[in-house]
C-alpha atoms as a PDB file:
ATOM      1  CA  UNK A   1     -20.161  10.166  33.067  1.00  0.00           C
ATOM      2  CA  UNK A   2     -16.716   9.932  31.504  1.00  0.00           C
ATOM      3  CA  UNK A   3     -17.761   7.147  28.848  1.00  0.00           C
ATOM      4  CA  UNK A   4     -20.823   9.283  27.426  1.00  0.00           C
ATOM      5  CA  UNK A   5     -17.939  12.114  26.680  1.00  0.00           C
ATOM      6  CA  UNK A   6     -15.443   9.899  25.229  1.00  0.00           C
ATOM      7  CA  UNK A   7     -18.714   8.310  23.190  1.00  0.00           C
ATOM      8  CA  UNK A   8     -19.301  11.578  21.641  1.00  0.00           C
ATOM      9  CA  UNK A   9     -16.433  12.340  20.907  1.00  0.00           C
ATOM     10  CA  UNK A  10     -15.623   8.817  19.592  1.00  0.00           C
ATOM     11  CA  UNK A  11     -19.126   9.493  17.212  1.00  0.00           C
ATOM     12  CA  UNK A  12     -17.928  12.419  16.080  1.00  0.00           C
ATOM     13  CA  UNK A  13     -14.465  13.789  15.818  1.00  0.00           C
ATOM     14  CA  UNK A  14     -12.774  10.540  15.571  1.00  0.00           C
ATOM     15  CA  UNK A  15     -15.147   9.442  12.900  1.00  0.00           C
ATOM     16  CA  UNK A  16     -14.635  12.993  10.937  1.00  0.00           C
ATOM     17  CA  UNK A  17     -11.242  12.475  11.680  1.00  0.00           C
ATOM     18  CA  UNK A  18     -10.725   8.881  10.095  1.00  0.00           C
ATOM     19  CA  UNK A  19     -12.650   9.745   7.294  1.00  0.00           C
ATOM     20  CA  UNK A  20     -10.259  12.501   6.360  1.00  0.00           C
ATOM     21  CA  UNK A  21      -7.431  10.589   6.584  1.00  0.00           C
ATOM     22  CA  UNK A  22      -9.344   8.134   3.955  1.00  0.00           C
ATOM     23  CA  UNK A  23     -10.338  10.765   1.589  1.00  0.00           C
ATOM     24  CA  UNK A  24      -6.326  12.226   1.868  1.00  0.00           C
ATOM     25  CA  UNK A  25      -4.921   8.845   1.359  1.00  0.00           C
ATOM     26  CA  UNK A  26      -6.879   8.692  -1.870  1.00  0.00           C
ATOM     27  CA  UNK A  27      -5.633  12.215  -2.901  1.00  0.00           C
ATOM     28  CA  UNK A  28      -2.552  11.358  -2.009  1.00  0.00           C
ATOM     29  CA  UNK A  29      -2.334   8.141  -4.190  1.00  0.00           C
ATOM     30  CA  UNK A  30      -4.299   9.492  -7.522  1.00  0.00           C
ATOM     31  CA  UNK A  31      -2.123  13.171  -7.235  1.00  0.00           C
ATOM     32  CA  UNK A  32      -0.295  14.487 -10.323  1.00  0.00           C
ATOM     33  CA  UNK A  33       2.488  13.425 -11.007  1.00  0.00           C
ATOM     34  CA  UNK A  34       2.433   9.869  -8.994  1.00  0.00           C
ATOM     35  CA  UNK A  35       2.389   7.989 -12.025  1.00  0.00           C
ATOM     36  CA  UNK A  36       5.624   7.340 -12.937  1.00  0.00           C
ATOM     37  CA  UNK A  37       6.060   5.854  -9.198  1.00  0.00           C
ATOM     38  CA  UNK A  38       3.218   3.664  -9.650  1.00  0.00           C
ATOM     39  CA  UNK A  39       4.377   2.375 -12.952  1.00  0.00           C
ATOM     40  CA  UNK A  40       7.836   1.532 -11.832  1.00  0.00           C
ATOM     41  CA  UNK A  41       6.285   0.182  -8.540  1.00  0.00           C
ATOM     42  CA  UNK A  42       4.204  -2.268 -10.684  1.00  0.00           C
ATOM     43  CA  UNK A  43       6.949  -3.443 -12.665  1.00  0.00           C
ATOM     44  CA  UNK A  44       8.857  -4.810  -9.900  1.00  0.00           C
ATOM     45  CA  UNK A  45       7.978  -8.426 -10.582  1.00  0.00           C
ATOM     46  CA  UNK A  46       9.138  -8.669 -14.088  1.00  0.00           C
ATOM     47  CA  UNK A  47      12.450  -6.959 -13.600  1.00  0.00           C
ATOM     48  CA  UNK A  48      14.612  -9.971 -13.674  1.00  0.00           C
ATOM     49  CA  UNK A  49      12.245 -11.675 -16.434  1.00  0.00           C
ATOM     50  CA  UNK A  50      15.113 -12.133 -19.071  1.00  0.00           C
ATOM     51  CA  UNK A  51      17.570 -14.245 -16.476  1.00  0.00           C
ATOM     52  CA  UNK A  52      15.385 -16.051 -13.949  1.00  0.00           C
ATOM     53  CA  UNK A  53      16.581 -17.714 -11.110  1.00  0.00           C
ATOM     54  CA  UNK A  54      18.301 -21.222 -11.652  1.00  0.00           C
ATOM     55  CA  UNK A  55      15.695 -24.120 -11.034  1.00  0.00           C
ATOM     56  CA  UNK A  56      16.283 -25.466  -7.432  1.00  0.00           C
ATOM     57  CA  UNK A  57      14.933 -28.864  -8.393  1.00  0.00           C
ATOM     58  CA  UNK A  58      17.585 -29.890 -11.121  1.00  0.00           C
ATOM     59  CA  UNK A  59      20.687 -30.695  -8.956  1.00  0.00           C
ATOM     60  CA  UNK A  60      22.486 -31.483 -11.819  1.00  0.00           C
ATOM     61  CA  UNK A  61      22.033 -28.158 -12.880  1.00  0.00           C
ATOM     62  CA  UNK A  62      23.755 -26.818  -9.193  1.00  0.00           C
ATOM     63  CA  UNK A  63      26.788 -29.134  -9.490  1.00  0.00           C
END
């Protein structure tokens, strides 16, 4: 008896519920005003581009 009430409820509320966390996460990441965060955010990799890291493989290089 217990599992057909936590099977409706699973059906329906949880669905409803998971769906309207998806639909606010989408809100949430196309709101005004988020793009300057996304834009630095996708930037990150190319911060350092003008001085790279030394080159691990040339030991002479490491001396």
């Amino acid at each position: 008896m217990n599992y057909h009430i936590f099977r409706e409820i699973a059906d329906s509320w949880v669905l409803l519920a998971m769906f309207m966390v998806f639909v606010g996460a989408g809100f949430w990441a196309f709101r005004p005003g988020s793009r300057p965060i996304h834009d630095d955010a996708s930037t990150v990799p190319f911060r350092h581009e003008d001085a790279p890291a030394p080159d691990t493989t040339d030991l002479e290089a490491l001396k």
